[in-house]
N, C-alpha and C. Protein backbone atom coordinates (compact mmCIF):
# COMPACT_ATOMS: atom_id res chain seq x y z
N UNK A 1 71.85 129.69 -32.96
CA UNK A 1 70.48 129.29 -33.14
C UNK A 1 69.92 128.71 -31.85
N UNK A 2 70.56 127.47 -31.34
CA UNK A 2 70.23 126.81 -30.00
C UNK A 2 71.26 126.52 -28.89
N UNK A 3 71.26 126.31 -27.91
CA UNK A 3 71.70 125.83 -27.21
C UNK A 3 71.28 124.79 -26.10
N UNK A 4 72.16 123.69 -25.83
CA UNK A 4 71.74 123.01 -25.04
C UNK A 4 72.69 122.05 -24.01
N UNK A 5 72.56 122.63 -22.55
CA UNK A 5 73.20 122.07 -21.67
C UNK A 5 72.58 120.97 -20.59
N UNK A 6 73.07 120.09 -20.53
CA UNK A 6 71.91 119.27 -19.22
C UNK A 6 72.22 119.68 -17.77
N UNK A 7 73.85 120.63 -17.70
CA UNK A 7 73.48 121.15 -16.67
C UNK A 7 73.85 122.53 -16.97
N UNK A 8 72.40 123.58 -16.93
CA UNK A 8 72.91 124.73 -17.18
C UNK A 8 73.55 125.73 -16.40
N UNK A 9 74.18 125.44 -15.41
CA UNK A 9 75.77 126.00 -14.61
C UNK A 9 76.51 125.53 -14.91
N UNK A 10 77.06 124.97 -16.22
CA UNK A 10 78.00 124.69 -16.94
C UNK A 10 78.20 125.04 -18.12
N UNK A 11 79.71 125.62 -18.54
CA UNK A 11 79.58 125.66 -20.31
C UNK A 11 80.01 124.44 -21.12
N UNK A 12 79.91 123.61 -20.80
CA UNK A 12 79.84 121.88 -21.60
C UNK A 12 79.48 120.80 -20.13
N UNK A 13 79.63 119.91 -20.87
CA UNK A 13 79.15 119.67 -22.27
C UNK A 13 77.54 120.43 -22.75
N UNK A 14 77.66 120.59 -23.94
CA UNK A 14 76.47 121.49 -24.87
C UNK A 14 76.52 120.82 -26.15
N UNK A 15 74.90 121.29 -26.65
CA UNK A 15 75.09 120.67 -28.08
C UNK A 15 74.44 122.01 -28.57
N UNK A 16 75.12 122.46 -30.07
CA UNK A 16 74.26 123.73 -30.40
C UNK A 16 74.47 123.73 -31.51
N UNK A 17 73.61 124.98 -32.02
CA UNK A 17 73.89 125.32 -33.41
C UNK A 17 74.03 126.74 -34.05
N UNK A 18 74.71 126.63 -34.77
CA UNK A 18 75.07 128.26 -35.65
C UNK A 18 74.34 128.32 -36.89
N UNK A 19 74.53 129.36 -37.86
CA UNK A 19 74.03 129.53 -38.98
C UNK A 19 74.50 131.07 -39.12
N UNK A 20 74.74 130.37 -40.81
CA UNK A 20 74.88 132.03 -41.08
C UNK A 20 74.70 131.32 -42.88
N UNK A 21 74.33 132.86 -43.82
CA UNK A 21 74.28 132.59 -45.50
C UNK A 21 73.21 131.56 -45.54
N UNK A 22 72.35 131.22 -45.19
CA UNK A 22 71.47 130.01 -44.93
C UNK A 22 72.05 128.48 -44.95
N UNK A 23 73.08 128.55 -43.98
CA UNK A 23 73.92 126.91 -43.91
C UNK A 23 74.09 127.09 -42.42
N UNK A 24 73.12 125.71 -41.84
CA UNK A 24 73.50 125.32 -40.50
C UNK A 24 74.39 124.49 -40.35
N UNK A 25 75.04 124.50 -38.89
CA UNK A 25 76.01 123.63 -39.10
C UNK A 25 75.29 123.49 -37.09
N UNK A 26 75.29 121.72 -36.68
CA UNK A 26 74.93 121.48 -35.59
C UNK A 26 76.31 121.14 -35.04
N UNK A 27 76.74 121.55 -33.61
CA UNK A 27 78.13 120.93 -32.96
C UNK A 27 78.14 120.43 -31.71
N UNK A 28 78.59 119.76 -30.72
CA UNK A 28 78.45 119.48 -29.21
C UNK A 28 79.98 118.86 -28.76
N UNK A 29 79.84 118.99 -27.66
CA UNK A 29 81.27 118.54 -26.85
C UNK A 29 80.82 117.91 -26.20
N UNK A 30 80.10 116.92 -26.15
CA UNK A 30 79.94 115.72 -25.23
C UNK A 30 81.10 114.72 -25.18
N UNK A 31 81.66 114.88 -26.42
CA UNK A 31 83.08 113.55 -26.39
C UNK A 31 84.23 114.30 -26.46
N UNK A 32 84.53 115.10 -25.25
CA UNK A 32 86.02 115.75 -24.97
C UNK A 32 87.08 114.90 -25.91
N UNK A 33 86.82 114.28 -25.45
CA UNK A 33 88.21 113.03 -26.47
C UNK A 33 88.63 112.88 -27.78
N UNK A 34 87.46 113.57 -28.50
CA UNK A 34 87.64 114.08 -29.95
C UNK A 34 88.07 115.49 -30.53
N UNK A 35 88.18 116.34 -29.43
CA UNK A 35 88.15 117.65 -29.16
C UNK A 35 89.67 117.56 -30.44
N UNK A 36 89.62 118.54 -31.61
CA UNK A 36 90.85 118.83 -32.39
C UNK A 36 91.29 117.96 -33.43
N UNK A 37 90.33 116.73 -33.55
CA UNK A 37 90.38 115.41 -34.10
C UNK A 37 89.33 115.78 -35.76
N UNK A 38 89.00 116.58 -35.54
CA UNK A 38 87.64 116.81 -36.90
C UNK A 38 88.16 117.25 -38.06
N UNK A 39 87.46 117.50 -39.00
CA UNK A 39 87.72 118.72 -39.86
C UNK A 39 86.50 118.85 -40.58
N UNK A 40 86.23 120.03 -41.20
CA UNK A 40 84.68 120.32 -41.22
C UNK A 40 85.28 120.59 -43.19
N UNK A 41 84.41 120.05 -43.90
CA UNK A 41 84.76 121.26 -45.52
C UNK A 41 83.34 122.02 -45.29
N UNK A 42 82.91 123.31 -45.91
CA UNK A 42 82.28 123.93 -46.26
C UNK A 42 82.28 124.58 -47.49
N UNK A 43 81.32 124.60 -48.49
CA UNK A 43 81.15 125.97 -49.67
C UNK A 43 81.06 127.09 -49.29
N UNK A 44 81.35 127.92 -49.93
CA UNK A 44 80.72 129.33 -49.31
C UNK A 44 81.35 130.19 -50.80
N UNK A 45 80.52 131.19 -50.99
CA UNK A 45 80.75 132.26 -52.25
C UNK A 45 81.87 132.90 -52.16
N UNK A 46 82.22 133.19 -51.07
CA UNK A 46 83.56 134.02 -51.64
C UNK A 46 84.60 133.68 -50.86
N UNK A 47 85.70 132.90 -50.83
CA UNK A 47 86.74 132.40 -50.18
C UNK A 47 87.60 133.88 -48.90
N UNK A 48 87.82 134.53 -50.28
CA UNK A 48 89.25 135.73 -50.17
C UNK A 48 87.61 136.51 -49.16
N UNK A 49 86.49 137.51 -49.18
CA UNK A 49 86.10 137.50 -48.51
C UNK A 49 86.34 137.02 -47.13
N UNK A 50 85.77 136.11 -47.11
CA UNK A 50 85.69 135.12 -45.92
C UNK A 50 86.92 135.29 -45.30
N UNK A 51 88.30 135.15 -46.03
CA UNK A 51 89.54 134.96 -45.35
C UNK A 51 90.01 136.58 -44.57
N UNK A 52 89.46 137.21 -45.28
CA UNK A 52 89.52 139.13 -44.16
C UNK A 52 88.96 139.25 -43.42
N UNK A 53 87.74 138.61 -43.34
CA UNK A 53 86.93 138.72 -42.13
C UNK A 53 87.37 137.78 -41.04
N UNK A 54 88.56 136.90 -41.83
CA UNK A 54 88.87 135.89 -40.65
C UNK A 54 90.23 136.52 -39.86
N UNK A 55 90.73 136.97 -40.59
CA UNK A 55 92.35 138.32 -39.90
C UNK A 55 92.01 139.07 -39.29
N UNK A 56 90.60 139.60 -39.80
CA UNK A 56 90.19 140.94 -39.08
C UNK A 56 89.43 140.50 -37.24
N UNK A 57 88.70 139.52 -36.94
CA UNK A 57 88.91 138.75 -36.22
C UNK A 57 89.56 138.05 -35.14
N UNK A 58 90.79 137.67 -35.67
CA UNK A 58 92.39 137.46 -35.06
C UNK A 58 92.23 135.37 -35.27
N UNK A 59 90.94 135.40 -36.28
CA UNK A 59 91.21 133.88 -36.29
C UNK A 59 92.41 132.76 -36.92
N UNK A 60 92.99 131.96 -36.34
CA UNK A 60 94.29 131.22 -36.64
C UNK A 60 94.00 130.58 -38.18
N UNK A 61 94.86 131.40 -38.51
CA UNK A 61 94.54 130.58 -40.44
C UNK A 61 95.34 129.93 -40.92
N UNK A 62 94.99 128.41 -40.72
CA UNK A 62 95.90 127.03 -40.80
C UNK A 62 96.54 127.12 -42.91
N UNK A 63 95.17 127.87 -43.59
CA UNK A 63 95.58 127.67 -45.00
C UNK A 63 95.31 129.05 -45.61
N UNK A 64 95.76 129.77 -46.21
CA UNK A 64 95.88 131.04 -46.89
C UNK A 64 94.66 130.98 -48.02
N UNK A 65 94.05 131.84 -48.46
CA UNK A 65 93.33 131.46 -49.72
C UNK A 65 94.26 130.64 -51.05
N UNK A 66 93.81 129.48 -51.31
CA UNK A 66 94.73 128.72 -52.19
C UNK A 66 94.12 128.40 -53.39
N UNK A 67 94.31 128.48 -54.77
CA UNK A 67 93.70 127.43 -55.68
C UNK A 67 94.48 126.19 -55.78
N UNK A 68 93.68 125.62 -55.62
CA UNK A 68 93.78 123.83 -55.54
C UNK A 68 94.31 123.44 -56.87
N UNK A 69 95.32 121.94 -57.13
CA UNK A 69 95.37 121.63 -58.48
C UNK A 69 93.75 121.02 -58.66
N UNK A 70 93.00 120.78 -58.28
CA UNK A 70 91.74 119.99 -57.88
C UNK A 70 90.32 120.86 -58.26
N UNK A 71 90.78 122.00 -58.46
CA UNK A 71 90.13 123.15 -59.35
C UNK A 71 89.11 124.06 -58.08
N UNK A 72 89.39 124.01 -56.71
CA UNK A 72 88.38 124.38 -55.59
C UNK A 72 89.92 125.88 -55.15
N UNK A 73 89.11 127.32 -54.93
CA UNK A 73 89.86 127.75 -54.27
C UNK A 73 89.31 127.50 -52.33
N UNK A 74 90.77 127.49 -51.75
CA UNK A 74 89.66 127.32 -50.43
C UNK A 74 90.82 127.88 -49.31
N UNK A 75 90.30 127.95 -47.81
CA UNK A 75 91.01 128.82 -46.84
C UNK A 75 90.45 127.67 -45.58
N UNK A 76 91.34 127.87 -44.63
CA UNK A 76 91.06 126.72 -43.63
C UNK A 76 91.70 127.75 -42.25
N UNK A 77 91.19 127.46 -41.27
CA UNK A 77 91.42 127.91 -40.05
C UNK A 77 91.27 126.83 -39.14
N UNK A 78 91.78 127.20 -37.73
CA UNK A 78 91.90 126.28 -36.58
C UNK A 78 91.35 126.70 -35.90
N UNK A 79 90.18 126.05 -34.99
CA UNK A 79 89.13 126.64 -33.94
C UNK A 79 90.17 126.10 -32.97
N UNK A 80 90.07 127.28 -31.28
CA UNK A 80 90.15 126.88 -30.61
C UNK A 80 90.83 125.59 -29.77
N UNK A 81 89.75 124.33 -30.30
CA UNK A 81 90.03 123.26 -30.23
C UNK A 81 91.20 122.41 -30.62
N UNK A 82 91.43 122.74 -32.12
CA UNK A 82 92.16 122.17 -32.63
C UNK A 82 91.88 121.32 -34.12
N UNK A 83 90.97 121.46 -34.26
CA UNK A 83 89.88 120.80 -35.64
C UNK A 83 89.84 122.14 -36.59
N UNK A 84 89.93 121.71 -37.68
CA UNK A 84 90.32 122.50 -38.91
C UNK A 84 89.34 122.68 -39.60
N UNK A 85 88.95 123.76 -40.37
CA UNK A 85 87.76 124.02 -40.78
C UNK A 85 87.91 124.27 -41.86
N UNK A 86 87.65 123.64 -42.97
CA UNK A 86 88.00 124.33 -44.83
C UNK A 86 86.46 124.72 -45.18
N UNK A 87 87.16 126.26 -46.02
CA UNK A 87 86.01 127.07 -46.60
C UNK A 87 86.57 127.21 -48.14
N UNK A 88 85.92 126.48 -48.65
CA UNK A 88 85.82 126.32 -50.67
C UNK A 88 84.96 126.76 -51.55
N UNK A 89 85.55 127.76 -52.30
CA UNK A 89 84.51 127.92 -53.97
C UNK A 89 85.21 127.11 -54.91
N UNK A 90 83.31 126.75 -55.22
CA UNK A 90 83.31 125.72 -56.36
C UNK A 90 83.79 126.22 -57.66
N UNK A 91 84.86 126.12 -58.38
CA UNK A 91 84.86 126.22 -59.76
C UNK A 91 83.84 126.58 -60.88
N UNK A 92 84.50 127.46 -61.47
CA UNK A 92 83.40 128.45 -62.02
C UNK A 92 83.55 126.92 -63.51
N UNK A 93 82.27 126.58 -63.98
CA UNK A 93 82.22 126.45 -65.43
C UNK A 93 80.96 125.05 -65.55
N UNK A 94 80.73 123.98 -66.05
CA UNK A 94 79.39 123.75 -66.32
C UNK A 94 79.91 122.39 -65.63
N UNK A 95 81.00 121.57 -65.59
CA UNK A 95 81.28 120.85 -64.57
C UNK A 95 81.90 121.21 -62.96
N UNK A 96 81.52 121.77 -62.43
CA UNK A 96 82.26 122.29 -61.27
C UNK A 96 81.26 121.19 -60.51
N UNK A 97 82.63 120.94 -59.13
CA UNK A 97 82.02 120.09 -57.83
C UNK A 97 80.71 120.15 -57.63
């Protein structure tokens, strides 16, 4: 969506943003020092989806598609960095998350 460097002959520090399914998500590396320290949860409709497009890719997949005892199926990968990213569907029924 954006990008933003204060010096642009550099690729960081930046602060930017992605989007995709209509969910932004804003990120920046201004604090190297946290770099691998995060973890992000996200919803998203279709887990097992999501998780082929993440093989097909070659992205590092820290968690397999799993159902949770907790009633969420979900899939997690490792950016780069080192910060873990969980992708969860909500439980199908009239109490779900």
């Amino acid at each position: 969506m954006f990008a933003y460097r204060p010096d642009t002959s550099k690729s960081d520090p930046c602060y930017f943003g992605i989007a995709r399914d209509g969910v932004s998500l804003h990120l920046q590396s201004f604090k190297s020092e946290r770099a691998g320290m995060t973890d992000v949860f996200l919803w998203v409709s279709d887990v097992d989806l999501l998780y082929n497009e993440f093989l097909v890719s070659g992205a590092v997949v820290q968690l397999p598609p799993t159902d949770q005892t907790w009633g969420t199926r979900e899939v997690g990968i490792r950016d780069p960095d080192g910060n873990v990213l969980i992708f969860a569907m909500r439980p199908p029924g009239p109490n779900s998350l």
